[in-house]
PDB file of N, CA and C in Angstrom:
ATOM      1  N   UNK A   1       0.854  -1.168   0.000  1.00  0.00           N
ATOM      2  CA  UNK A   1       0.000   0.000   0.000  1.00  0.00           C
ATOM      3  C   UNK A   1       0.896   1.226   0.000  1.00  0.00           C
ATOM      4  N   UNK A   2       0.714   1.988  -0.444  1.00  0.00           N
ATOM      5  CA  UNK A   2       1.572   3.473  -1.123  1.00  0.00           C
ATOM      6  C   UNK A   2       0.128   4.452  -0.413  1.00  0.00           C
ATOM      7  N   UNK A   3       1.133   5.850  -0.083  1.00  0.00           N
ATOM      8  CA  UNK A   3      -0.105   6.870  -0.043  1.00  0.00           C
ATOM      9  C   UNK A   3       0.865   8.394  -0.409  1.00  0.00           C
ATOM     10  N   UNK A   4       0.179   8.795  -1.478  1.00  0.00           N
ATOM     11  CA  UNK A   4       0.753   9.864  -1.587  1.00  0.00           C
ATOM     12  C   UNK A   4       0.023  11.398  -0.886  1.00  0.00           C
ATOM     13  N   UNK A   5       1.238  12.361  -0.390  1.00  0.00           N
ATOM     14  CA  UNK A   5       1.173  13.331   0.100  1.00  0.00           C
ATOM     15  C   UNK A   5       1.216  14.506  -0.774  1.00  0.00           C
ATOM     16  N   UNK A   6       0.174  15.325  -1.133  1.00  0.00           N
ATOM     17  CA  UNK A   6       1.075  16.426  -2.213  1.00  0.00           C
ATOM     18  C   UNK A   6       1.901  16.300  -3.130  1.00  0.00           C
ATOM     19  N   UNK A   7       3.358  16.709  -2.961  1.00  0.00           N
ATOM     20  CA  UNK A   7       3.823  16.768  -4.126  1.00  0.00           C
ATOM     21  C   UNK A   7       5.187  15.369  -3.681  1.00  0.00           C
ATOM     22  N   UNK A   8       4.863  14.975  -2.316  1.00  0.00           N
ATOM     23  CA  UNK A   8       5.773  14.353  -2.145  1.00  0.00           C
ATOM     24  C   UNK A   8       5.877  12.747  -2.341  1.00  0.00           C
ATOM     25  N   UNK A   9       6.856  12.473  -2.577  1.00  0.00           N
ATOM     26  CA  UNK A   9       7.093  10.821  -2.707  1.00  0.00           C
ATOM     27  C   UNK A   9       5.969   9.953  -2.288  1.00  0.00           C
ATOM     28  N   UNK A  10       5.792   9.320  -2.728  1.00  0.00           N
ATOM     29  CA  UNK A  10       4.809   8.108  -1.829  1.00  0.00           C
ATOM     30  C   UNK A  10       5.298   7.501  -1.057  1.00  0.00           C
ATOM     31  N   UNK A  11       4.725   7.481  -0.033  1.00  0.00           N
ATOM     32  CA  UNK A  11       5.173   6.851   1.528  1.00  0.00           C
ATOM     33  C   UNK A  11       4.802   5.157   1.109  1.00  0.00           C
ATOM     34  N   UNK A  12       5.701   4.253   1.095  1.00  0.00           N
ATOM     35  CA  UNK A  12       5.326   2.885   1.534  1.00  0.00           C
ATOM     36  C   UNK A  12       5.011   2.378   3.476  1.00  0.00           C
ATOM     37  N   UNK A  13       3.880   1.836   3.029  1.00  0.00           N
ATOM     38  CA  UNK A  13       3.013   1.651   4.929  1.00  0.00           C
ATOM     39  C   UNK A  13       2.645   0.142   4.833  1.00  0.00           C
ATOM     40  N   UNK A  14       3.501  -0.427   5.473  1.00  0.00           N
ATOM     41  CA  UNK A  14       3.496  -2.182   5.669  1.00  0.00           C
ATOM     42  C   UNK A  14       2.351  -2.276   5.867  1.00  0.00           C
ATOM     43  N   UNK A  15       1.661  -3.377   5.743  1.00  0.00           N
ATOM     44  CA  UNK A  15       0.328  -4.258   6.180  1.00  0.00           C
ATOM     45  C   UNK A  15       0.739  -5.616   6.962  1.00  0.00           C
ATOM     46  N   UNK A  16      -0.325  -5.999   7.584  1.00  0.00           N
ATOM     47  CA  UNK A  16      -0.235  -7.547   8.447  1.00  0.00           C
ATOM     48  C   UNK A  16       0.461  -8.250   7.548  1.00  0.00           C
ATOM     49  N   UNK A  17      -0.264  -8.286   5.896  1.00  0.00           N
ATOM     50  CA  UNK A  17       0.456  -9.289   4.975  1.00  0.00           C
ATOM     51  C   UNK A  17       1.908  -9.179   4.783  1.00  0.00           C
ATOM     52  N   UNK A  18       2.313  -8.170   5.078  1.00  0.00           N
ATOM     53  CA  UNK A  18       3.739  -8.150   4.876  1.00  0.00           C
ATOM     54  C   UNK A  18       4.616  -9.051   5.765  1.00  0.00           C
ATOM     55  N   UNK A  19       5.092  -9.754   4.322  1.00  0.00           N
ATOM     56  CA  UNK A  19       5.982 -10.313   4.529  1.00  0.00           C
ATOM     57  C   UNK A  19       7.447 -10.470   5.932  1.00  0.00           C
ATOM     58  N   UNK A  20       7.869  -8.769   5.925  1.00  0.00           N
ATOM     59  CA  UNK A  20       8.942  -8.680   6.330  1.00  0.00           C
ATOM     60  C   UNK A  20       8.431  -8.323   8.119  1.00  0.00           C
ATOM     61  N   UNK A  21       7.200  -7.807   8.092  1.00  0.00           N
ATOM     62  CA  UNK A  21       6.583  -7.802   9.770  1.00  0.00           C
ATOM     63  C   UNK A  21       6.233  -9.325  10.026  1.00  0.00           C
ATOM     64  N   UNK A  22       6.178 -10.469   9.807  1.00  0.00           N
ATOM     65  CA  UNK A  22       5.394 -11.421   9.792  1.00  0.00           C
ATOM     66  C   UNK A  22       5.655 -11.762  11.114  1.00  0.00           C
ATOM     67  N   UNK A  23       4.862 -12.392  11.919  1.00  0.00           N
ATOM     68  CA  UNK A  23       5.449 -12.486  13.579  1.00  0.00           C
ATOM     69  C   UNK A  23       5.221 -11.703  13.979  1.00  0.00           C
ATOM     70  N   UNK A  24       5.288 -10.665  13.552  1.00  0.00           N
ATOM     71  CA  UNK A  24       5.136  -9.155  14.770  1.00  0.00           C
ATOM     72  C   UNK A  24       4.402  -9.040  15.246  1.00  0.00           C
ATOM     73  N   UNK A  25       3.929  -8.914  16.546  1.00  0.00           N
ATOM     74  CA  UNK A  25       2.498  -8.622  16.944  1.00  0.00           C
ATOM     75  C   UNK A  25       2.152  -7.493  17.003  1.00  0.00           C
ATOM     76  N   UNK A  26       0.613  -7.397  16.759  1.00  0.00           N
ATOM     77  CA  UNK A  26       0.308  -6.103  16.613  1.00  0.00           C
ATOM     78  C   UNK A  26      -0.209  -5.066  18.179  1.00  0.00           C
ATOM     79  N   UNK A  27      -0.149  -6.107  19.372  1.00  0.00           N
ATOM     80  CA  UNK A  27      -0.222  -5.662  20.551  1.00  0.00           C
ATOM     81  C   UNK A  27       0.597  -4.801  21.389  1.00  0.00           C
ATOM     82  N   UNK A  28       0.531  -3.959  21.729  1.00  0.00           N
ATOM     83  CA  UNK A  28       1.338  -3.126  22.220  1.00  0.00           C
ATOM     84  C   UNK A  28       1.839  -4.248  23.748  1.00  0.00           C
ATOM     85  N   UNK A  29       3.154  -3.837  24.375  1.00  0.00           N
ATOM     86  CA  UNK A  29       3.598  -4.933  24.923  1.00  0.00           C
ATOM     87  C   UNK A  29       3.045  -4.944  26.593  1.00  0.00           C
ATOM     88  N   UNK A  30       2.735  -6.525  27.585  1.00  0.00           N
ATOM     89  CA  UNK A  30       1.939  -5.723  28.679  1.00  0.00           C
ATOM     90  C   UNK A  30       3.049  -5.388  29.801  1.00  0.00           C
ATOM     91  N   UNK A  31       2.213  -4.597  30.602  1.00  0.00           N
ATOM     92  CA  UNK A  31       2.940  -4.283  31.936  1.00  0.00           C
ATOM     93  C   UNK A  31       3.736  -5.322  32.529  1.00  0.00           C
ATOM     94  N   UNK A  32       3.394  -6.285  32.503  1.00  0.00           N
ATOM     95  CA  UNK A  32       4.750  -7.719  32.658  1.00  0.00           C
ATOM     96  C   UNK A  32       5.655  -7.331  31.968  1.00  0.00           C
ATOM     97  N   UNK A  33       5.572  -7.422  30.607  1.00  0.00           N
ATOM     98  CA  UNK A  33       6.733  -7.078  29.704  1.00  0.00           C
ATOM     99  C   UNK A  33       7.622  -6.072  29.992  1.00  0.00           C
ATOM    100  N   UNK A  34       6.848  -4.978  30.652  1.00  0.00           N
ATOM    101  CA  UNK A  34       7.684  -3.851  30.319  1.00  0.00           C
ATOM    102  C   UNK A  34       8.421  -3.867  31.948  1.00  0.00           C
ATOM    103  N   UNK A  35       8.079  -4.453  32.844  1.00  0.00           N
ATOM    104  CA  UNK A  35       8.555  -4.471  33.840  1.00  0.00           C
ATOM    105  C   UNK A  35       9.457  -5.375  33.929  1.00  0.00           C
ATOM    106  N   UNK A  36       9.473  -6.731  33.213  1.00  0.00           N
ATOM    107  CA  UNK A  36      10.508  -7.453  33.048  1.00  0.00           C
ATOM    108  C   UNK A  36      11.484  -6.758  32.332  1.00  0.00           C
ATOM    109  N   UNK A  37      11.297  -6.243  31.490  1.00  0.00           N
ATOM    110  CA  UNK A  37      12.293  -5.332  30.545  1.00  0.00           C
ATOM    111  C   UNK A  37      13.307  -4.080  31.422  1.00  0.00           C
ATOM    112  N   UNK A  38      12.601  -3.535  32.270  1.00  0.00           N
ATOM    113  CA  UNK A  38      13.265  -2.538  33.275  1.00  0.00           C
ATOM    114  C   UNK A  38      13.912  -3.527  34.429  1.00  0.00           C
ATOM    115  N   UNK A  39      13.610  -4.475  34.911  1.00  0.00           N
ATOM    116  CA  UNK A  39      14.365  -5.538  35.747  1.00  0.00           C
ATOM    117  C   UNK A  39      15.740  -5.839  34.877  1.00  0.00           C
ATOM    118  N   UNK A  40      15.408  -6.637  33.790  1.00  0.00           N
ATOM    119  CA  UNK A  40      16.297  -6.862  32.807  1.00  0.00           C
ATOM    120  C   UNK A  40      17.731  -5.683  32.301  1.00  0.00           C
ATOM    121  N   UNK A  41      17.099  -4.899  32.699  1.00  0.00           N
ATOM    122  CA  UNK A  41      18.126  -3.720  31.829  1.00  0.00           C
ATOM    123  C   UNK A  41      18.592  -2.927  33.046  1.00  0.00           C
ATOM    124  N   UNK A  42      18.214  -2.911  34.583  1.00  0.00           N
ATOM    125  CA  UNK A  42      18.969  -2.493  35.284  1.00  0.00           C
ATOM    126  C   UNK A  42      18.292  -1.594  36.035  1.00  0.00           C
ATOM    127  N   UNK A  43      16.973  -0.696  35.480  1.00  0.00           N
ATOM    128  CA  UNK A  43      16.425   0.177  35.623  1.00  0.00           C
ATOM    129  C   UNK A  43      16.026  -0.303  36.941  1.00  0.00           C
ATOM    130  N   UNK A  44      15.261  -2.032  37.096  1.00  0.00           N
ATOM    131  CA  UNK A  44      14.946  -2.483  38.305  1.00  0.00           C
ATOM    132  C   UNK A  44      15.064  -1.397  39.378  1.00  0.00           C
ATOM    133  N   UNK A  45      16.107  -1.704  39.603  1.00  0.00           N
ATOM    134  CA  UNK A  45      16.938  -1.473  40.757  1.00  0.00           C
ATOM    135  C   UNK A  45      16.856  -0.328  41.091  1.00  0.00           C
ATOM    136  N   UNK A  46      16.826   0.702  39.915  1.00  0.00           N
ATOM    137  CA  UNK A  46      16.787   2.197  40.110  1.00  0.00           C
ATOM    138  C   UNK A  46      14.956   2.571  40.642  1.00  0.00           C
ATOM    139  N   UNK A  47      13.986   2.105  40.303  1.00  0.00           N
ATOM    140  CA  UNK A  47      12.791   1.948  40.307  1.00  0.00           C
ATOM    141  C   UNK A  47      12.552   1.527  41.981  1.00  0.00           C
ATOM    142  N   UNK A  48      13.381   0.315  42.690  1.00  0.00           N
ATOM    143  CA  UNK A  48      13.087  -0.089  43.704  1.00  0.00           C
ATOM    144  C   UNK A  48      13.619   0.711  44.943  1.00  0.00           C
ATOM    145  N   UNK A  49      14.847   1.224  44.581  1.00  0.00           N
ATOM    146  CA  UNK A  49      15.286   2.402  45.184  1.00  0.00           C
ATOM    147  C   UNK A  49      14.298   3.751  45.558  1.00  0.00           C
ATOM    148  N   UNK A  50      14.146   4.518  44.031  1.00  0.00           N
ATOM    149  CA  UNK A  50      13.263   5.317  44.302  1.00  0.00           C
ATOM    150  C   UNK A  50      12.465   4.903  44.912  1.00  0.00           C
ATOM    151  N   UNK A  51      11.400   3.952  44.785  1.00  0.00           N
ATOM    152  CA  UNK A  51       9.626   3.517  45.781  1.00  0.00           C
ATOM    153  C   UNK A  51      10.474   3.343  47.429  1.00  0.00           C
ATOM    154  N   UNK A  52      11.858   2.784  47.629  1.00  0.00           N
ATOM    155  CA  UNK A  52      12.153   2.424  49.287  1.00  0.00           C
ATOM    156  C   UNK A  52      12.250   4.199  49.565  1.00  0.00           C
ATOM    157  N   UNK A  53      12.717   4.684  48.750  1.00  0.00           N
ATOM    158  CA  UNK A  53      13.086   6.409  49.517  1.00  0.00           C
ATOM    159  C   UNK A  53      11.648   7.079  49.344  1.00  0.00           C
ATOM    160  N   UNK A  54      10.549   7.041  48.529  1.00  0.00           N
ATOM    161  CA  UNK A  54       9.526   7.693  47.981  1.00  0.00           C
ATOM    162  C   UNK A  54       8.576   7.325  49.877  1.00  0.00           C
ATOM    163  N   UNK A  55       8.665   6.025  50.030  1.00  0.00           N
ATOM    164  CA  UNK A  55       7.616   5.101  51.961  1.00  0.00           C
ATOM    165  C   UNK A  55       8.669   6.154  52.711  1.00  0.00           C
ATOM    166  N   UNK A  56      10.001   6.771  52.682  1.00  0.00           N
ATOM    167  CA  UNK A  56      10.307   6.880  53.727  1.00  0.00           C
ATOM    168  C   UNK A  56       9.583   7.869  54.319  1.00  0.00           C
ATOM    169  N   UNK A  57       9.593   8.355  55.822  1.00  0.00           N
ATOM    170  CA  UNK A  57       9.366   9.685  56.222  1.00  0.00           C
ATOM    171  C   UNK A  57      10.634  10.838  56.065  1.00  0.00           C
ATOM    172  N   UNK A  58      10.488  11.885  55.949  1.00  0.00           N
ATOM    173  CA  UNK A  58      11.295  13.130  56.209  1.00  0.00           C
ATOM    174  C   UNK A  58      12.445  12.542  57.302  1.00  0.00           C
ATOM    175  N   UNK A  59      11.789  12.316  58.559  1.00  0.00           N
ATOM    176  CA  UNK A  59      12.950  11.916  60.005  1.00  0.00           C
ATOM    177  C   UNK A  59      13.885  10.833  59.082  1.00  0.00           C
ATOM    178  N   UNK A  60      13.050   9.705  58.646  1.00  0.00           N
ATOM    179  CA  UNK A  60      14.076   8.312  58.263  1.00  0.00           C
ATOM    180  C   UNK A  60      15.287   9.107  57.022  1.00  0.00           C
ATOM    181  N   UNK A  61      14.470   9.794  55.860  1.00  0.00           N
ATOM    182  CA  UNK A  61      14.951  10.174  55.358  1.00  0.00           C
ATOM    183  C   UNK A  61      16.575  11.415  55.826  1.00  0.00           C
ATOM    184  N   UNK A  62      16.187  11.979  56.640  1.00  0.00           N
ATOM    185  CA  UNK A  62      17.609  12.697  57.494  1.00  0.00           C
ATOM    186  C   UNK A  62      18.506  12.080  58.697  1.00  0.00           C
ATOM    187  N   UNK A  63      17.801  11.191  58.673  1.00  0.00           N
ATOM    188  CA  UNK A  63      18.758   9.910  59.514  1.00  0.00           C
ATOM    189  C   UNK A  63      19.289   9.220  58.898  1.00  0.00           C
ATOM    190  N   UNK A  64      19.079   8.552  57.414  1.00  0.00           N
ATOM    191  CA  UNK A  64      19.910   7.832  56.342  1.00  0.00           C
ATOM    192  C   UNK A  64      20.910   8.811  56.298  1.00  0.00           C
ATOM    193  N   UNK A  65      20.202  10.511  55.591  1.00  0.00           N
ATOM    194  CA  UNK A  65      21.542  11.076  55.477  1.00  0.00           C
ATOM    195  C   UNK A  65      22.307  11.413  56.410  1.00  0.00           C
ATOM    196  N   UNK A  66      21.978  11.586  57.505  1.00  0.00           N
ATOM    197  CA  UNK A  66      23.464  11.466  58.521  1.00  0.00           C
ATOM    198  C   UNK A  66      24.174  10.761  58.966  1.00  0.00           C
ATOM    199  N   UNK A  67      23.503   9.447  58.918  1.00  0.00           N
ATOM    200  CA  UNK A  67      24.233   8.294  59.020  1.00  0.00           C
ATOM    201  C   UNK A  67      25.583   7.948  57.502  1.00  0.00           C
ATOM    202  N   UNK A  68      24.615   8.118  56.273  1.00  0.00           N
ATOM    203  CA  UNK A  68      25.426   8.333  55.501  1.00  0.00           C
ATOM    204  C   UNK A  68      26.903   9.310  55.274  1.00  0.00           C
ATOM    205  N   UNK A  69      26.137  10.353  56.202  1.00  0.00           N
ATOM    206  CA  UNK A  69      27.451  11.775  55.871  1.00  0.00           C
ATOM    207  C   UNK A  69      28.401  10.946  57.352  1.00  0.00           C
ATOM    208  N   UNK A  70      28.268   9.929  58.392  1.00  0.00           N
ATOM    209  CA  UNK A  70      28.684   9.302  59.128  1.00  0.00           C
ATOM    210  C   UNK A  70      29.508   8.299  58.305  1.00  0.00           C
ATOM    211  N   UNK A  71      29.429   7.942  57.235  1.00  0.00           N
ATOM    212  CA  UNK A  71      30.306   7.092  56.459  1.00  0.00           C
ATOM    213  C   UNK A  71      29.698   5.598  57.054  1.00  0.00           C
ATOM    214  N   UNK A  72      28.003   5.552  57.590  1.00  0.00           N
ATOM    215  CA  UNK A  72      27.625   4.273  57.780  1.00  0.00           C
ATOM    216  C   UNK A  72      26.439   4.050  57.292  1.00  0.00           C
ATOM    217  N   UNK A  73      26.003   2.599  57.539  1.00  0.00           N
ATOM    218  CA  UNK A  73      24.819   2.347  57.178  1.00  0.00           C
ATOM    219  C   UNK A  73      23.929   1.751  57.805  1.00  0.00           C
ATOM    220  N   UNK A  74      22.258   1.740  57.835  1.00  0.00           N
ATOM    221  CA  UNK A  74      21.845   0.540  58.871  1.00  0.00           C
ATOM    222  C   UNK A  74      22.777  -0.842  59.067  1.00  0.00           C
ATOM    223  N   UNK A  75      23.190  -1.632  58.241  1.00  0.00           N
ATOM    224  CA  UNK A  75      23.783  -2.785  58.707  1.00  0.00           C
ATOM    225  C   UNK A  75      24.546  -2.273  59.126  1.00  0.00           C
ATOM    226  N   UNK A  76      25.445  -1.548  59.074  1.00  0.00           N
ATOM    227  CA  UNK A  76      26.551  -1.197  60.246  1.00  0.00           C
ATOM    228  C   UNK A  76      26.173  -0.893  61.467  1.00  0.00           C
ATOM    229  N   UNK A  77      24.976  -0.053  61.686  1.00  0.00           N
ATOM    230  CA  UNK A  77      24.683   0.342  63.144  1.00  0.00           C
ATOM    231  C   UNK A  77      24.359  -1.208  63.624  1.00  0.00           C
ATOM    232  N   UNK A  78      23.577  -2.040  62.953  1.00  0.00           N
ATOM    233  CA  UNK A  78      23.190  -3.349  63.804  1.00  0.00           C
ATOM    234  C   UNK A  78      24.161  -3.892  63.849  1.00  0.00           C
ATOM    235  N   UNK A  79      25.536  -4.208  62.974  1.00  0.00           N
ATOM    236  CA  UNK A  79      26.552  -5.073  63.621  1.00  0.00           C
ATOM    237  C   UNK A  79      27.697  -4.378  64.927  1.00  0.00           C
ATOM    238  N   UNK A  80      27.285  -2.867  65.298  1.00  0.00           N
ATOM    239  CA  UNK A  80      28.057  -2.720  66.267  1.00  0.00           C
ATOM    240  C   UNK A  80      27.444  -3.219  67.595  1.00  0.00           C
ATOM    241  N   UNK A  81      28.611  -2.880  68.331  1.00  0.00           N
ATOM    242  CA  UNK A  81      28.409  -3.234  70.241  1.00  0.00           C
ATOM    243  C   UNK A  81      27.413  -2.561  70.505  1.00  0.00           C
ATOM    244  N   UNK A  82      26.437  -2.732  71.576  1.00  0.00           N
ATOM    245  CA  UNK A  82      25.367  -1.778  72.042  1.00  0.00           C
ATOM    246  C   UNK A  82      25.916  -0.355  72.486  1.00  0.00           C
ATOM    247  N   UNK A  83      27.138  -0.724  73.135  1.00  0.00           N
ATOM    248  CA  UNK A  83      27.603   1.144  72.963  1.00  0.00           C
ATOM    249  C   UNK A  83      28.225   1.885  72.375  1.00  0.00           C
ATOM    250  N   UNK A  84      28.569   1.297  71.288  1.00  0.00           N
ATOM    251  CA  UNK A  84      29.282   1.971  70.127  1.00  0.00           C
ATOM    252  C   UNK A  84      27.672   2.534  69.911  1.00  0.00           C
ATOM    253  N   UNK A  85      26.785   1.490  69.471  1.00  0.00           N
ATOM    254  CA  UNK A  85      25.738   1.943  68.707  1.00  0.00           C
ATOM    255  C   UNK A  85      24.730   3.084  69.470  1.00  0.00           C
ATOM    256  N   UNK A  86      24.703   2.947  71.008  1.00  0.00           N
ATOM    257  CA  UNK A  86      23.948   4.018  71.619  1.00  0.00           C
ATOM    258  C   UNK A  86      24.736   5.448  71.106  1.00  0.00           C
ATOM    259  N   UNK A  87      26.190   5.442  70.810  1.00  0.00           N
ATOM    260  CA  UNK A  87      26.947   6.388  70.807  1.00  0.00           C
ATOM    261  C   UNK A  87      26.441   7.306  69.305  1.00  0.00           C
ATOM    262  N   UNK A  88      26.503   6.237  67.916  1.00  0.00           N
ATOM    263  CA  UNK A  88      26.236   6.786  67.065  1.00  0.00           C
ATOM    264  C   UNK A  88      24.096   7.684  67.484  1.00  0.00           C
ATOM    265  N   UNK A  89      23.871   6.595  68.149  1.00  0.00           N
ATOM    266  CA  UNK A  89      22.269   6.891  68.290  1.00  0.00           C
ATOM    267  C   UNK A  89      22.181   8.512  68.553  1.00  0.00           C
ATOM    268  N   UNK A  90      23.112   8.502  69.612  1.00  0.00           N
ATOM    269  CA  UNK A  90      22.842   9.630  70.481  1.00  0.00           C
ATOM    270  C   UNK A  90      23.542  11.164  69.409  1.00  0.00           C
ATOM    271  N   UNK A  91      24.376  11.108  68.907  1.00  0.00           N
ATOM    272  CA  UNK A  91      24.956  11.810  67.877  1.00  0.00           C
ATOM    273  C   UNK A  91      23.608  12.179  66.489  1.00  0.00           C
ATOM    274  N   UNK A  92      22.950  10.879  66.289  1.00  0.00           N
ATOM    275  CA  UNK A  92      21.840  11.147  65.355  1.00  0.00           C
ATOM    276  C   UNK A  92      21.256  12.478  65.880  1.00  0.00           C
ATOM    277  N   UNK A  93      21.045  11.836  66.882  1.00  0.00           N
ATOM    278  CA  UNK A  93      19.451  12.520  67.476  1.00  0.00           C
ATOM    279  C   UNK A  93      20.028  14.433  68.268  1.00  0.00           C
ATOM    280  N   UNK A  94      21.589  14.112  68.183  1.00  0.00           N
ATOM    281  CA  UNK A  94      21.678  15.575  68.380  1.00  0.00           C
ATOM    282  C   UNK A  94      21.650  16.741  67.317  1.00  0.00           C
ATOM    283  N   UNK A  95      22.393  15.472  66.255  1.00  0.00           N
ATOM    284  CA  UNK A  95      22.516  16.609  64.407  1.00  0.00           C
ATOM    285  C   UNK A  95      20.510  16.881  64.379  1.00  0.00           C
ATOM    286  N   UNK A  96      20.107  15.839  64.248  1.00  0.00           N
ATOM    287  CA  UNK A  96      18.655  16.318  64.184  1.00  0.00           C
ATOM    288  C   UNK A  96      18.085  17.323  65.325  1.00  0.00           C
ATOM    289  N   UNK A  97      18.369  17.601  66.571  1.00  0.00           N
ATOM    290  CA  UNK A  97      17.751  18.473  67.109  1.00  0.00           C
ATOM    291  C   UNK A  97      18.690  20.189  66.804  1.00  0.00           C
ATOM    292  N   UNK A  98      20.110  20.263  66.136  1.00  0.00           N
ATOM    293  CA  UNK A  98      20.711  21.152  65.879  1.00  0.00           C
ATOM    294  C   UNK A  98      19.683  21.798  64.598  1.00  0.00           C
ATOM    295  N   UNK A  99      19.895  20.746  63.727  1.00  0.00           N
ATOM    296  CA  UNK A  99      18.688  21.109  62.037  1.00  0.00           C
ATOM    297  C   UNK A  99      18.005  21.884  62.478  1.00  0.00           C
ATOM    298  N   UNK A 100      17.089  21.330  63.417  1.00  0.00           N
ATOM    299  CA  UNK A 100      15.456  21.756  63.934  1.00  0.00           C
ATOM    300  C   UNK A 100      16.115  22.931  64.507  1.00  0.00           C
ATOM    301  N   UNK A 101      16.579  23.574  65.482  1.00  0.00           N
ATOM    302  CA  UNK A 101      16.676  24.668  66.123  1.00  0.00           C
ATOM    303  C   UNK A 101      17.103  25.732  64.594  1.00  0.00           C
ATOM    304  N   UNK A 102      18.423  25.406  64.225  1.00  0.00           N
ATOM    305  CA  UNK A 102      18.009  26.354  63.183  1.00  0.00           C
ATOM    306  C   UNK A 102      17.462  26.711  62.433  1.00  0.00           C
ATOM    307  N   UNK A 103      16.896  25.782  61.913  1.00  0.00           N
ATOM    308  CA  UNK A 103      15.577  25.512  60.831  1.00  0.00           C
ATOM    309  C   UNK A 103      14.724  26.673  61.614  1.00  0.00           C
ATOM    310  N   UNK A 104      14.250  26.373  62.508  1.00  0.00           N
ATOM    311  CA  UNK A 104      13.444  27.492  63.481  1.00  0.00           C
ATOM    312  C   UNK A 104      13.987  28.933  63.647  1.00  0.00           C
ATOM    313  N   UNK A 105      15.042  28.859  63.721  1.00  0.00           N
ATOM    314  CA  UNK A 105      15.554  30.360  64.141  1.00  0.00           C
ATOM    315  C   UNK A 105      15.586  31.173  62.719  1.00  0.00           C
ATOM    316  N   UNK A 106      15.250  30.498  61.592  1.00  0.00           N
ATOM    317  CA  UNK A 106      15.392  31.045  59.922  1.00  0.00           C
ATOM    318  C   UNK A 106      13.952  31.232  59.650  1.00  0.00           C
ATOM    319  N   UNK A 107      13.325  30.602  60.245  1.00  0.00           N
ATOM    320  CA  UNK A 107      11.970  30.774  60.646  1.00  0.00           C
ATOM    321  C   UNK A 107      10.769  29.820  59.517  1.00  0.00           C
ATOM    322  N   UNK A 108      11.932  28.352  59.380  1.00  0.00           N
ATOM    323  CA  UNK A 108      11.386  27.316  58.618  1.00  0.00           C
ATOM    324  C   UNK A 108      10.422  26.435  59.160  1.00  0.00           C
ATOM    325  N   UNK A 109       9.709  26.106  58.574  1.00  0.00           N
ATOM    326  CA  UNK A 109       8.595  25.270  58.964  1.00  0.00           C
ATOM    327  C   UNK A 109       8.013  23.894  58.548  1.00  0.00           C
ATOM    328  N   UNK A 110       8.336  23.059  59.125  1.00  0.00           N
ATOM    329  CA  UNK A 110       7.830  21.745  58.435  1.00  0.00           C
ATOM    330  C   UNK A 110       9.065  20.336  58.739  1.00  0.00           C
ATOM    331  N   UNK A 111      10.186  21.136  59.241  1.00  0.00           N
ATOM    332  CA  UNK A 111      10.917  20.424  59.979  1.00  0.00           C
ATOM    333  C   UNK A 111      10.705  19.037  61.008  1.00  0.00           C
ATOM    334  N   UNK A 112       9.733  19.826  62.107  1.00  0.00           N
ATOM    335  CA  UNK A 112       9.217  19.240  62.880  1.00  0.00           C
ATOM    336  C   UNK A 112       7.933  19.820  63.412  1.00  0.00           C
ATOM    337  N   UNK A 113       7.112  19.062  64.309  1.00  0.00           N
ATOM    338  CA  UNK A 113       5.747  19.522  64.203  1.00  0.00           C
ATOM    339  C   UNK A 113       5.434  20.469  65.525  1.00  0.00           C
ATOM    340  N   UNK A 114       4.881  21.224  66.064  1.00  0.00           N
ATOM    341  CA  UNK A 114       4.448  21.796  66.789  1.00  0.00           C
ATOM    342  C   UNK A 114       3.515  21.856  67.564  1.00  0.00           C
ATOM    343  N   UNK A 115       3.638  20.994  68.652  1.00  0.00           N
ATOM    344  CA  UNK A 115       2.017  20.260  69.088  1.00  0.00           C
ATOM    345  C   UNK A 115       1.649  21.160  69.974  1.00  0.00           C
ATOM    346  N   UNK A 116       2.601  22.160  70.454  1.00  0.00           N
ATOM    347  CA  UNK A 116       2.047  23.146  71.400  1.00  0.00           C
ATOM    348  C   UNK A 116       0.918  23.731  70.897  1.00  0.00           C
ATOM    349  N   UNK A 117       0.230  24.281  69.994  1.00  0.00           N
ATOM    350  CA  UNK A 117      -0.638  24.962  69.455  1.00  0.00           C
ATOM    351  C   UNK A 117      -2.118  24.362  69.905  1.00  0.00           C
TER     352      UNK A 117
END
């Protein structure tokens, strides 16, 4: 099948009968497919990442990163001694109450919540 445009060339536009598509399906491919295809190619991983950081909260989320800017990770805090690990605990929970005070004194909001009200 040919279709001409104006003054231009005729476009050749395959059909089912064609030969050289034969096999092809004409279904667009399903959500299995395309998710096997992003597993397959690596994307997985990038996909499962984003959705674990997308559940976190704000707190978990600034406790990864300080633990991170700590050069550690949850499995590291669980394989230390209980007082190594109270030690890093207690260090968390001070960078997070430093944030919050300044966060406040800049006069940011959403940091942490304010139940006094």
């Amino acid at each position: 099948m040919s279709l001409a445009i104006g003054a231009y060339t005729p476009l050749s536009i395959p059909s089912a009968a064609d030969p050289s598509i034969a096999g092809a399906s004409a279904a667009p491919p399903t959500v299995a497919d395309a998710s096997a295809a992003a597993r397959n190619s690596g994307a997985g991983k990038a996909v499962s990442d984003f959705l674990d950081y997308a559940k976190e909260t704000p707190a978990q989320r600034m406790r990864d990163a300080i633990l991170k800017s700590m050069g550690l990770s949850e499995d590291d805090l669980k394989n230390m001694s209980p007082e190594k690990r109270k030690a890093v605990e207690e260090t968390i929970r001070q960078r997070i109450k430093e944030a919050a005070e300044e966060a406040a004194k800049k006069g940011k909001t959403g940091l942490v919540a304010d139940v006094t009200a």
